[in-house]
PDB file of N, CA and C in Angstrom:
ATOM      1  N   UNK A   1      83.991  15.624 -41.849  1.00  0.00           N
ATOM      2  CA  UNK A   1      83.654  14.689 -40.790  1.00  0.00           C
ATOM      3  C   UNK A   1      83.342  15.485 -39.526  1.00  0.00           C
ATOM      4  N   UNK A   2      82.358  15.070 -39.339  1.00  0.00           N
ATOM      5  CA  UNK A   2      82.220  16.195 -37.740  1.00  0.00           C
ATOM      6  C   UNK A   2      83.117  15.479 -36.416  1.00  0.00           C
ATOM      7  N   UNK A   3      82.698  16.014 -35.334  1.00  0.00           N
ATOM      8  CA  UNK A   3      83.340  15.980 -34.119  1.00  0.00           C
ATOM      9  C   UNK A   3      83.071  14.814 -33.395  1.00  0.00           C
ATOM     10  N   UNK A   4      81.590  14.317 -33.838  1.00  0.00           N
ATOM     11  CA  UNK A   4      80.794  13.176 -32.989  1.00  0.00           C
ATOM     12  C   UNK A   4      81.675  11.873 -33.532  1.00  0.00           C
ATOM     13  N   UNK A   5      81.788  11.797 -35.501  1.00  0.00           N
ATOM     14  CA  UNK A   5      81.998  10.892 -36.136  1.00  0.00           C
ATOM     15  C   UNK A   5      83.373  10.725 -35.841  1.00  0.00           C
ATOM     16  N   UNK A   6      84.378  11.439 -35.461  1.00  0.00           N
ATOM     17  CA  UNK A   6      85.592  11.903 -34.698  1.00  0.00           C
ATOM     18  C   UNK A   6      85.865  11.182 -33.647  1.00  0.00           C
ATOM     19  N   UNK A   7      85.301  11.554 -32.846  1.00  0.00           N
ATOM     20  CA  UNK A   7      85.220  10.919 -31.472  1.00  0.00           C
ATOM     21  C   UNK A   7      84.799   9.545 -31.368  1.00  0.00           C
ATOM     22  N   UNK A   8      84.076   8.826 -32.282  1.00  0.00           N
ATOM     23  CA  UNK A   8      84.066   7.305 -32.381  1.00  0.00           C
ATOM     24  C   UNK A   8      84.779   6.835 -33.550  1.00  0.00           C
ATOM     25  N   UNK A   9      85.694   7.568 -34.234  1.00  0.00           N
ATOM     26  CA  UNK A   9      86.358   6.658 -34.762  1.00  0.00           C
ATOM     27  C   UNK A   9      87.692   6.613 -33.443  1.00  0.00           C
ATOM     28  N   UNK A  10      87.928   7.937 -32.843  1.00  0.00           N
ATOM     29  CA  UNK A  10      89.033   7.845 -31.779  1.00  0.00           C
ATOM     30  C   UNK A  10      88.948   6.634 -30.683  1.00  0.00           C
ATOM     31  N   UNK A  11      87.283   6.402 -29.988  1.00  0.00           N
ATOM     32  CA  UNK A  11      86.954   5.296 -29.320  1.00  0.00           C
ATOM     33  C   UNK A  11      87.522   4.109 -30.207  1.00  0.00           C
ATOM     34  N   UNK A  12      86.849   4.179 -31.055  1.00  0.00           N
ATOM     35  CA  UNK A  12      87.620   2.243 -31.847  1.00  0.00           C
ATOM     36  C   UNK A  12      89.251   2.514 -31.775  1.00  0.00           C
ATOM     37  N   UNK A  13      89.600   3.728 -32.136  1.00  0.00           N
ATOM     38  CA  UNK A  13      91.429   3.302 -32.099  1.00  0.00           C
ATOM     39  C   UNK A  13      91.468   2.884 -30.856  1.00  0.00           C
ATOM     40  N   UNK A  14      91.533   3.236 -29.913  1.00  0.00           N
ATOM     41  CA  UNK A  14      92.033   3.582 -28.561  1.00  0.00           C
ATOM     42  C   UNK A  14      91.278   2.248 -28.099  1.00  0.00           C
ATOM     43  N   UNK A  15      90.253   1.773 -27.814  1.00  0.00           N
ATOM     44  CA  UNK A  15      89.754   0.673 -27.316  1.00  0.00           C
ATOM     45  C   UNK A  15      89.383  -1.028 -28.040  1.00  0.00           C
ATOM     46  N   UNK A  16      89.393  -0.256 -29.979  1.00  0.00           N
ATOM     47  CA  UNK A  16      89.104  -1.857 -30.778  1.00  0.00           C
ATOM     48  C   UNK A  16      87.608  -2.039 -29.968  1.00  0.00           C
ATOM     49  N   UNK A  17      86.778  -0.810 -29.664  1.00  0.00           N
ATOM     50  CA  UNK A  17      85.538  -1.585 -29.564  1.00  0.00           C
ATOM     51  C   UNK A  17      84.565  -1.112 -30.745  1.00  0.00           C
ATOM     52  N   UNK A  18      84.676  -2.248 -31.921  1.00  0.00           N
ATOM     53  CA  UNK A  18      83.385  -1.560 -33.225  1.00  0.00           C
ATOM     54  C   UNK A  18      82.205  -0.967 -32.573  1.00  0.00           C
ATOM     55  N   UNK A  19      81.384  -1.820 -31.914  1.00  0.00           N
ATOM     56  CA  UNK A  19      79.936  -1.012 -30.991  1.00  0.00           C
ATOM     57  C   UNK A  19      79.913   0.080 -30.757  1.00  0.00           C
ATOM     58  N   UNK A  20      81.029   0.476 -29.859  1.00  0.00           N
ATOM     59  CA  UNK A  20      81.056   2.226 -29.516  1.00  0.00           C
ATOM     60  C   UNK A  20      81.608   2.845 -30.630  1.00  0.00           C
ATOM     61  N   UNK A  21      81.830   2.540 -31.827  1.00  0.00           N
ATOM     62  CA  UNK A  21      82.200   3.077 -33.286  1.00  0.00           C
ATOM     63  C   UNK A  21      80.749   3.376 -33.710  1.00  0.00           C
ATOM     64  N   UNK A  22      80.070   2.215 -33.918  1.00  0.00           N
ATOM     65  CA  UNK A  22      79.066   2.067 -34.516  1.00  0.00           C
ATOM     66  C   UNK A  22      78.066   2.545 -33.932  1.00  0.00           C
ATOM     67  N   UNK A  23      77.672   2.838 -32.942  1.00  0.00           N
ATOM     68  CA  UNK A  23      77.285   3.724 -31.904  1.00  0.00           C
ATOM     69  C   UNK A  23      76.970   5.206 -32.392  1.00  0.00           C
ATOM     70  N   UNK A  24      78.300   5.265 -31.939  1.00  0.00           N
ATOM     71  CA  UNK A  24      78.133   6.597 -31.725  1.00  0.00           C
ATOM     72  C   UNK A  24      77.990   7.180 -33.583  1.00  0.00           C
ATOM     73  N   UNK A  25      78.394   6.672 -34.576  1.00  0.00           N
ATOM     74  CA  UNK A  25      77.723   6.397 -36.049  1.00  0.00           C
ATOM     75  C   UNK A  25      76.570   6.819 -36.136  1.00  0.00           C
ATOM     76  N   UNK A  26      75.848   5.442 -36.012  1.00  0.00           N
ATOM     77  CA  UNK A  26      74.277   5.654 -35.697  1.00  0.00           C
ATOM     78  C   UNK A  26      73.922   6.774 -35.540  1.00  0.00           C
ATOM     79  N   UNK A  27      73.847   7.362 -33.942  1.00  0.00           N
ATOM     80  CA  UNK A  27      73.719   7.966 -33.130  1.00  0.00           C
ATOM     81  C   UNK A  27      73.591   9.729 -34.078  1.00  0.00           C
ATOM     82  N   UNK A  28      74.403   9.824 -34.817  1.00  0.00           N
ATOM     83  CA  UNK A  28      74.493  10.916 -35.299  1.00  0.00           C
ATOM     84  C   UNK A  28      73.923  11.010 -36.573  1.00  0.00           C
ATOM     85  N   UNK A  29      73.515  10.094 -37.056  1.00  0.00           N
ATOM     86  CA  UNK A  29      72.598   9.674 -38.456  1.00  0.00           C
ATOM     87  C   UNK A  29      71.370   9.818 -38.095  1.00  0.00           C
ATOM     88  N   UNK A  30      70.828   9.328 -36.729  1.00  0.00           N
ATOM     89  CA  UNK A  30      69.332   8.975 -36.652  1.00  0.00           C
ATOM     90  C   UNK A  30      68.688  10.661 -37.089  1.00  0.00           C
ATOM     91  N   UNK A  31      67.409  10.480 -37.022  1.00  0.00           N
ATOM     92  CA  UNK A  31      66.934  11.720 -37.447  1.00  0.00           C
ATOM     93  C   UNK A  31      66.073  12.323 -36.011  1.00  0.00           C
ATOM     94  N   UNK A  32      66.414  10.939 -35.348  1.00  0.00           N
ATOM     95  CA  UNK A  32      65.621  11.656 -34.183  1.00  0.00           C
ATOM     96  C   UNK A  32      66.959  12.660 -33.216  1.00  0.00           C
ATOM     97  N   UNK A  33      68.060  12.265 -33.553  1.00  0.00           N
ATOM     98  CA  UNK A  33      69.233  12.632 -33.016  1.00  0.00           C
ATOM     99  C   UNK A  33      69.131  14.162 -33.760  1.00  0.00           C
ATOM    100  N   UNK A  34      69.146  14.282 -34.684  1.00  0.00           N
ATOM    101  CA  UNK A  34      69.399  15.206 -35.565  1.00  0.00           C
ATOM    102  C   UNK A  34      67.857  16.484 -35.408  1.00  0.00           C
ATOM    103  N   UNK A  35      66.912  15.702 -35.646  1.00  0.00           N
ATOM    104  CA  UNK A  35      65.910  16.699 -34.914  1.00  0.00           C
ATOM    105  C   UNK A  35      65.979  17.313 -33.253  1.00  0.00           C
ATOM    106  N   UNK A  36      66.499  16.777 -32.563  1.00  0.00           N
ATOM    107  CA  UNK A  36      67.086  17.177 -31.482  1.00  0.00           C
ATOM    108  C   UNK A  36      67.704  18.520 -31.127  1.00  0.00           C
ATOM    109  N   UNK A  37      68.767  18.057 -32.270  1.00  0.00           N
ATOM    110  CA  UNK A  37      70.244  19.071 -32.543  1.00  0.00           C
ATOM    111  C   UNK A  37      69.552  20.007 -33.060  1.00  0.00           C
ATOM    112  N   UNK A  38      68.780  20.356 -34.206  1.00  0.00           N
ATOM    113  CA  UNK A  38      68.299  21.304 -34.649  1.00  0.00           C
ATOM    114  C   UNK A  38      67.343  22.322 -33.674  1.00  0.00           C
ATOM    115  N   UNK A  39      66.828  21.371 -32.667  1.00  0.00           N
ATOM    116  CA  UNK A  39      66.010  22.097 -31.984  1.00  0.00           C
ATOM    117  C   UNK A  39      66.573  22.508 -30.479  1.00  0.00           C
ATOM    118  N   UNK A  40      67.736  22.675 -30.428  1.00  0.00           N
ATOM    119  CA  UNK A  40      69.098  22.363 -29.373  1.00  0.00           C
ATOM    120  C   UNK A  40      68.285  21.571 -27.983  1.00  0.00           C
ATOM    121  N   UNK A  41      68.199  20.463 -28.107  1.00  0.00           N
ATOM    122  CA  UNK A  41      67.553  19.910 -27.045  1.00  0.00           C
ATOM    123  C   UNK A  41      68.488  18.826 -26.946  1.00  0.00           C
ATOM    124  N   UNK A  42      68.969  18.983 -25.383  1.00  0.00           N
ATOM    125  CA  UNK A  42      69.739  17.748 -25.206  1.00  0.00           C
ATOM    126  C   UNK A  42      68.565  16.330 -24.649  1.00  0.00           C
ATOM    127  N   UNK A  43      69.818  14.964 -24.554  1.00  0.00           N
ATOM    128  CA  UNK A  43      69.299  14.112 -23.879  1.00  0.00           C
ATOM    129  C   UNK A  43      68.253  14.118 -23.090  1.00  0.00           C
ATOM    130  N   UNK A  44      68.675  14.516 -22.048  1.00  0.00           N
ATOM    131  CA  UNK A  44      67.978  14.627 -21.059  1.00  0.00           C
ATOM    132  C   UNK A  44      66.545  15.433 -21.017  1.00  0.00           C
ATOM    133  N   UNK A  45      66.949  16.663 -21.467  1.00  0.00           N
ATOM    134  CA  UNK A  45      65.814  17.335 -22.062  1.00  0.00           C
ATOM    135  C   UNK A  45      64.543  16.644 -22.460  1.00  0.00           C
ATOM    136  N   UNK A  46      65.030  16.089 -23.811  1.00  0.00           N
ATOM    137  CA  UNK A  46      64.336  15.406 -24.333  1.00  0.00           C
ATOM    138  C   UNK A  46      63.259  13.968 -23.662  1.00  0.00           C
ATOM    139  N   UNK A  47      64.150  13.326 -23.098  1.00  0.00           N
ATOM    140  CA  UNK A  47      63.780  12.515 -22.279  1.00  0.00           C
ATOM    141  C   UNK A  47      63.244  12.911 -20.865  1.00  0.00           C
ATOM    142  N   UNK A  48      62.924  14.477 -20.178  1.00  0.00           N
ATOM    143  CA  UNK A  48      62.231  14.626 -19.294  1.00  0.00           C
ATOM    144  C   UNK A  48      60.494  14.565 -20.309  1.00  0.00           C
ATOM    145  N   UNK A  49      60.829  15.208 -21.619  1.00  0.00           N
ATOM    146  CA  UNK A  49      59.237  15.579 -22.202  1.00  0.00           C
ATOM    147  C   UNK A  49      58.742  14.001 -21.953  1.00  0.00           C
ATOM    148  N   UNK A  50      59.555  13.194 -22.880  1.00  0.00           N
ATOM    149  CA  UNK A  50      58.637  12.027 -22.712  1.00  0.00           C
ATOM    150  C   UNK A  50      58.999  10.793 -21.458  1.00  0.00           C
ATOM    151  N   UNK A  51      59.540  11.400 -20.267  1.00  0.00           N
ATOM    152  CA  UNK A  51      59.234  10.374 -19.284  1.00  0.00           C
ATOM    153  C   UNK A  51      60.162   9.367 -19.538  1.00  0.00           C
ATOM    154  N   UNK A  52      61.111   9.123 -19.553  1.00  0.00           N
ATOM    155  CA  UNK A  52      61.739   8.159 -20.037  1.00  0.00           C
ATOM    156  C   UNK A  52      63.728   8.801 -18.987  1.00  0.00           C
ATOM    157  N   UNK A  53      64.768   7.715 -19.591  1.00  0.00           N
ATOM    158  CA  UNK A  53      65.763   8.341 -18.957  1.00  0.00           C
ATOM    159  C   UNK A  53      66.150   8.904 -20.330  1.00  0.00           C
ATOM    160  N   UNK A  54      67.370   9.387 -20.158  1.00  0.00           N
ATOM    161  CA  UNK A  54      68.802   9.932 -21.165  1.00  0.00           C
ATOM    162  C   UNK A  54      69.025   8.593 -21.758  1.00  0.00           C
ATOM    163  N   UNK A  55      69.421   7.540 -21.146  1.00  0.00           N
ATOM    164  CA  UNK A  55      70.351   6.241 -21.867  1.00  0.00           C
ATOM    165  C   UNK A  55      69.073   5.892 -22.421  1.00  0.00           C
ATOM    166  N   UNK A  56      67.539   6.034 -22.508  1.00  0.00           N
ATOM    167  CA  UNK A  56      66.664   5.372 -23.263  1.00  0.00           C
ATOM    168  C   UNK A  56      66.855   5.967 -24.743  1.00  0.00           C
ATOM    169  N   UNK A  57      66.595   7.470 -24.547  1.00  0.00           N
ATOM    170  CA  UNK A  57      66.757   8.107 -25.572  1.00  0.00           C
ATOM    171  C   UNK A  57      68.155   7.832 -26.197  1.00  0.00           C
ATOM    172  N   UNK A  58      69.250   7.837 -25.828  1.00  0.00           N
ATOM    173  CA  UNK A  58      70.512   7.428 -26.556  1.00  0.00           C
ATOM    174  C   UNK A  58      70.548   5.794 -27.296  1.00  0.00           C
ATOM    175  N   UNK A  59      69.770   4.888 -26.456  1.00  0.00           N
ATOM    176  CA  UNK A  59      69.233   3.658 -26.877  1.00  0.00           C
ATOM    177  C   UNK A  59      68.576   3.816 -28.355  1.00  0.00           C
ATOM    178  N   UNK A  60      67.512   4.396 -28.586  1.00  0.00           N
ATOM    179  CA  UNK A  60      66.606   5.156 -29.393  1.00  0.00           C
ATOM    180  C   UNK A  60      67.590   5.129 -30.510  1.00  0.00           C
ATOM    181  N   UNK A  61      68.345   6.488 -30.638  1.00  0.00           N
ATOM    182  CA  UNK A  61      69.277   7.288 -31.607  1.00  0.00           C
ATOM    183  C   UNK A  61      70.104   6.286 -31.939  1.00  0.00           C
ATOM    184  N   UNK A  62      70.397   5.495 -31.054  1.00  0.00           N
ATOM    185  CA  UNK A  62      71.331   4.271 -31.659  1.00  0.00           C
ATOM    186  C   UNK A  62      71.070   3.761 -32.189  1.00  0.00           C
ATOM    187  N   UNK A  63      70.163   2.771 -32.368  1.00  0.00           N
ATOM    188  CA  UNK A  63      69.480   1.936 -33.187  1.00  0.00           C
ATOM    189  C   UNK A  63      69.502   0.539 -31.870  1.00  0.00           C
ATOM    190  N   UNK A  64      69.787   0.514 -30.628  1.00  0.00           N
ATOM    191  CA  UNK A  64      69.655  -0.236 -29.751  1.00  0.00           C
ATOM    192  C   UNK A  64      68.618  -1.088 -29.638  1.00  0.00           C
ATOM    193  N   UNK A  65      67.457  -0.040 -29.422  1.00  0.00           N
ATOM    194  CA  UNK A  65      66.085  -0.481 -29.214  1.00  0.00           C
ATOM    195  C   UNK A  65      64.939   0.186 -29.819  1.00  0.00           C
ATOM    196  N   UNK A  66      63.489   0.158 -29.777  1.00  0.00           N
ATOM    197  CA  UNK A  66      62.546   0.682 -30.494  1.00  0.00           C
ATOM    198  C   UNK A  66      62.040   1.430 -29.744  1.00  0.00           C
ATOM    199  N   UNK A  67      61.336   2.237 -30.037  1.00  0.00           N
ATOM    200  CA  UNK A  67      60.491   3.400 -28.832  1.00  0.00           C
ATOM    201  C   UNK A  67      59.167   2.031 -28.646  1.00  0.00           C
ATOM    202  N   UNK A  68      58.568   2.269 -27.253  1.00  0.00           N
ATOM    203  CA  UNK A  68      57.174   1.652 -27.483  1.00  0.00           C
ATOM    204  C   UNK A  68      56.359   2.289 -28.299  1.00  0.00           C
ATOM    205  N   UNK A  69      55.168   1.642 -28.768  1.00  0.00           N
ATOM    206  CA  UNK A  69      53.972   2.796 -29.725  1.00  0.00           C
ATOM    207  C   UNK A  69      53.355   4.290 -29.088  1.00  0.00           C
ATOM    208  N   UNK A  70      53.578   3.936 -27.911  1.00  0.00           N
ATOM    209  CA  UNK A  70      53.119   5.192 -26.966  1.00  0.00           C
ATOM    210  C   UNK A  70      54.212   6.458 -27.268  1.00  0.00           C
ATOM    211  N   UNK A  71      55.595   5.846 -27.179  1.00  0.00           N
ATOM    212  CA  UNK A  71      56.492   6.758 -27.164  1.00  0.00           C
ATOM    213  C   UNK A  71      56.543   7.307 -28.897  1.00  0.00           C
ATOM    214  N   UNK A  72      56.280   6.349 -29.188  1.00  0.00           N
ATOM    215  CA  UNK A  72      56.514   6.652 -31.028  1.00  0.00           C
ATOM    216  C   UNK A  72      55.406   8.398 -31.878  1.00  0.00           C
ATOM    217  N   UNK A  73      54.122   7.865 -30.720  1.00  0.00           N
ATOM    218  CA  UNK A  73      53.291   8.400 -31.040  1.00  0.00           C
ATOM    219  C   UNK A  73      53.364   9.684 -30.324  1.00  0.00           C
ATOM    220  N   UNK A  74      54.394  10.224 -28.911  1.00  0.00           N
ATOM    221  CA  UNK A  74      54.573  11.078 -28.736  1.00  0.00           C
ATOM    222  C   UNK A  74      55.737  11.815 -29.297  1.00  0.00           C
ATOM    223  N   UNK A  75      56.525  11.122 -29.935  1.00  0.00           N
ATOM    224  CA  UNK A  75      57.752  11.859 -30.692  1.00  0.00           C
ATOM    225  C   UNK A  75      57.338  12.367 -31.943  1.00  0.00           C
ATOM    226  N   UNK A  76      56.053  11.665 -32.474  1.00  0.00           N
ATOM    227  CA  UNK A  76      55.256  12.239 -34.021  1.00  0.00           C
ATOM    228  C   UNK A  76      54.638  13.559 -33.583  1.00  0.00           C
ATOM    229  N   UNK A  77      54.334  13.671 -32.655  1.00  0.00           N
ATOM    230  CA  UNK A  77      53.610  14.741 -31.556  1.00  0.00           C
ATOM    231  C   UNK A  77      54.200  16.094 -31.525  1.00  0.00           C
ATOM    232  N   UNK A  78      55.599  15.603 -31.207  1.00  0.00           N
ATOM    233  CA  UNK A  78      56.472  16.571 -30.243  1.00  0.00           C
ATOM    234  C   UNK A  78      57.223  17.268 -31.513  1.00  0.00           C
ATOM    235  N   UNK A  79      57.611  16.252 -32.546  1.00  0.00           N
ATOM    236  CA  UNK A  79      58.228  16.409 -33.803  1.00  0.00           C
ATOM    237  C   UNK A  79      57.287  16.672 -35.172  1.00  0.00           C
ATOM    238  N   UNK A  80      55.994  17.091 -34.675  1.00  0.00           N
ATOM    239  CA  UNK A  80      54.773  18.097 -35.118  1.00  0.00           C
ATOM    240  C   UNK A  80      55.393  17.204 -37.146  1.00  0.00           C
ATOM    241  N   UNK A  81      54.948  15.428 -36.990  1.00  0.00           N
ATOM    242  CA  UNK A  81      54.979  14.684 -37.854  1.00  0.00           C
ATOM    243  C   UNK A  81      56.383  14.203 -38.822  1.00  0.00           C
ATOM    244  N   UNK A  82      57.892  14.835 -37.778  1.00  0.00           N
ATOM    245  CA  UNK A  82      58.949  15.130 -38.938  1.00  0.00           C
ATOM    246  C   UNK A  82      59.194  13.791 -38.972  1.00  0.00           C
ATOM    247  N   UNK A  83      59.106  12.877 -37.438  1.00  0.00           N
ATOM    248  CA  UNK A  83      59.806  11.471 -36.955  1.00  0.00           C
ATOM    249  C   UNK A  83      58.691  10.626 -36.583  1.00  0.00           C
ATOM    250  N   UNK A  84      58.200   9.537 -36.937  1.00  0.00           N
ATOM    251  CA  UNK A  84      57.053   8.507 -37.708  1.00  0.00           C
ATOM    252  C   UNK A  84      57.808   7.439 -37.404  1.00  0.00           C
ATOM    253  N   UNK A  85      56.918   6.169 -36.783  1.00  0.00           N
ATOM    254  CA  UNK A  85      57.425   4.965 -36.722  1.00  0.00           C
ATOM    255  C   UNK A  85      57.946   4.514 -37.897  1.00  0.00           C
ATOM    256  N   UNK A  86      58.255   5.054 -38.898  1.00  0.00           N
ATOM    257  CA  UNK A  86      58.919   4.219 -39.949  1.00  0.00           C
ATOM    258  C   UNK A  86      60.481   4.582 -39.962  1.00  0.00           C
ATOM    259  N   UNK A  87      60.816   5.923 -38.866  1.00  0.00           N
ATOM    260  CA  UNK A  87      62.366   5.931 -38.874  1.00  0.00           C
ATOM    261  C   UNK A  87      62.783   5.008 -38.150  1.00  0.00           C
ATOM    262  N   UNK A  88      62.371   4.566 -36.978  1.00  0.00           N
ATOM    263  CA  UNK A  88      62.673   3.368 -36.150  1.00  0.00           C
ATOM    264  C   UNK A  88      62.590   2.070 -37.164  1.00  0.00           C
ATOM    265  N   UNK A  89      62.020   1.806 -38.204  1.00  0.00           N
ATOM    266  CA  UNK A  89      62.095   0.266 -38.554  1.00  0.00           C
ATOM    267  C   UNK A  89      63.290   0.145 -39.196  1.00  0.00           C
ATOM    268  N   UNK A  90      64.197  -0.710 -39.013  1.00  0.00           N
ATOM    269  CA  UNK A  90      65.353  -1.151 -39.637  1.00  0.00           C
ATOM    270  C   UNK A  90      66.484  -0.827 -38.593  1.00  0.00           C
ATOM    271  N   UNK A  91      66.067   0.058 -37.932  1.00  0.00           N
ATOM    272  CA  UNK A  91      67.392   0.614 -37.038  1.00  0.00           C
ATOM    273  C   UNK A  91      67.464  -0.472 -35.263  1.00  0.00           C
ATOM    274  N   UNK A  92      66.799  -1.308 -35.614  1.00  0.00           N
ATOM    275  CA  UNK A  92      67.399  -2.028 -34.132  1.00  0.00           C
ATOM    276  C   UNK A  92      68.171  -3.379 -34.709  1.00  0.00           C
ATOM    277  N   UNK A  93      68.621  -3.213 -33.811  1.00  0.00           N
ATOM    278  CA  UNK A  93      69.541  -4.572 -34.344  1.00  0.00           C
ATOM    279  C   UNK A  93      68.997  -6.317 -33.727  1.00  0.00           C
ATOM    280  N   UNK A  94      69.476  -7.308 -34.441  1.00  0.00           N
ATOM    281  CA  UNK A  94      68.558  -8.038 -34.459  1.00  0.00           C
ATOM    282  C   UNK A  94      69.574  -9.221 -33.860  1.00  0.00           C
ATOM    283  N   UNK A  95      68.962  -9.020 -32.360  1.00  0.00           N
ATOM    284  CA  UNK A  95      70.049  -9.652 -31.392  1.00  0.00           C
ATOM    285  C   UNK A  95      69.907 -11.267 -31.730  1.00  0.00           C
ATOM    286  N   UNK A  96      69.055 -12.067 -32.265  1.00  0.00           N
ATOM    287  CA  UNK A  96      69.705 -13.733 -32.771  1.00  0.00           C
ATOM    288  C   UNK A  96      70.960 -13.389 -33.539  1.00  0.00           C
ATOM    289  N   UNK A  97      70.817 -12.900 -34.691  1.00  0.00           N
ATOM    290  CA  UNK A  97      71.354 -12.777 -35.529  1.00  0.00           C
ATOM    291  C   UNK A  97      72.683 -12.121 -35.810  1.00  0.00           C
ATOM    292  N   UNK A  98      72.868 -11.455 -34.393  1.00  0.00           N
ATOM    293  CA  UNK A  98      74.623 -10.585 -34.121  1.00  0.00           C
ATOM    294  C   UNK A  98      74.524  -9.692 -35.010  1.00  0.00           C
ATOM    295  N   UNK A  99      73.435  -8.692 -35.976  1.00  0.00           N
ATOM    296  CA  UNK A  99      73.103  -7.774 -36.883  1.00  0.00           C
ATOM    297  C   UNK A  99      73.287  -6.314 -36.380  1.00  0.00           C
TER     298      UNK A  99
END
């Protein structure tokens, strides 16, 4: 278990909040998270290339929200084809539905 998956299961003990469990979960699954890590680029980093803040990009990795097509098409760019609008489909959650 790594340190990240660690640290949000410690958040749910300590607070009983699943979200920041599930979160920070996500977060370390996505591949855009993980292409990141490989390329040691933090948040911010990342989010100066494409114009955007840190909490967008953490939004992103979460499964929060979707990149726009603009942004999608610069992360296929930047990620020289590894990350493709098809890692984003399935990963936002589907706020009618409490999903």
């Amino acid at each position: 278990m790594s340190t990240l998956n660690t640290t949000g299961c410690v958040i749910f003990l300590l607070t009983r909040d699943y979200q920041s469990c599930r979160d920070v979960f996500m977060t370390v699954n996505h591949p855009l998270y993980i292409w990141r890590k490989k390329n040691r680029m933090t948040r911010l980093e990342l989010a100066k290339k494409l114009d955007v803040s840190s909490m967008t990009i953490y939004r992103w990795e979460s499964g929060q929200v979707m990149p726009s097509p603009e942004h999608v098409g610069a992360i296929y760019r930047m990620t020289t084809g590894k990350i493709d609008a098809n890692v984003f489909f399935g990963t936002v959650k589907n706020e009618k539905k409490g999903v």
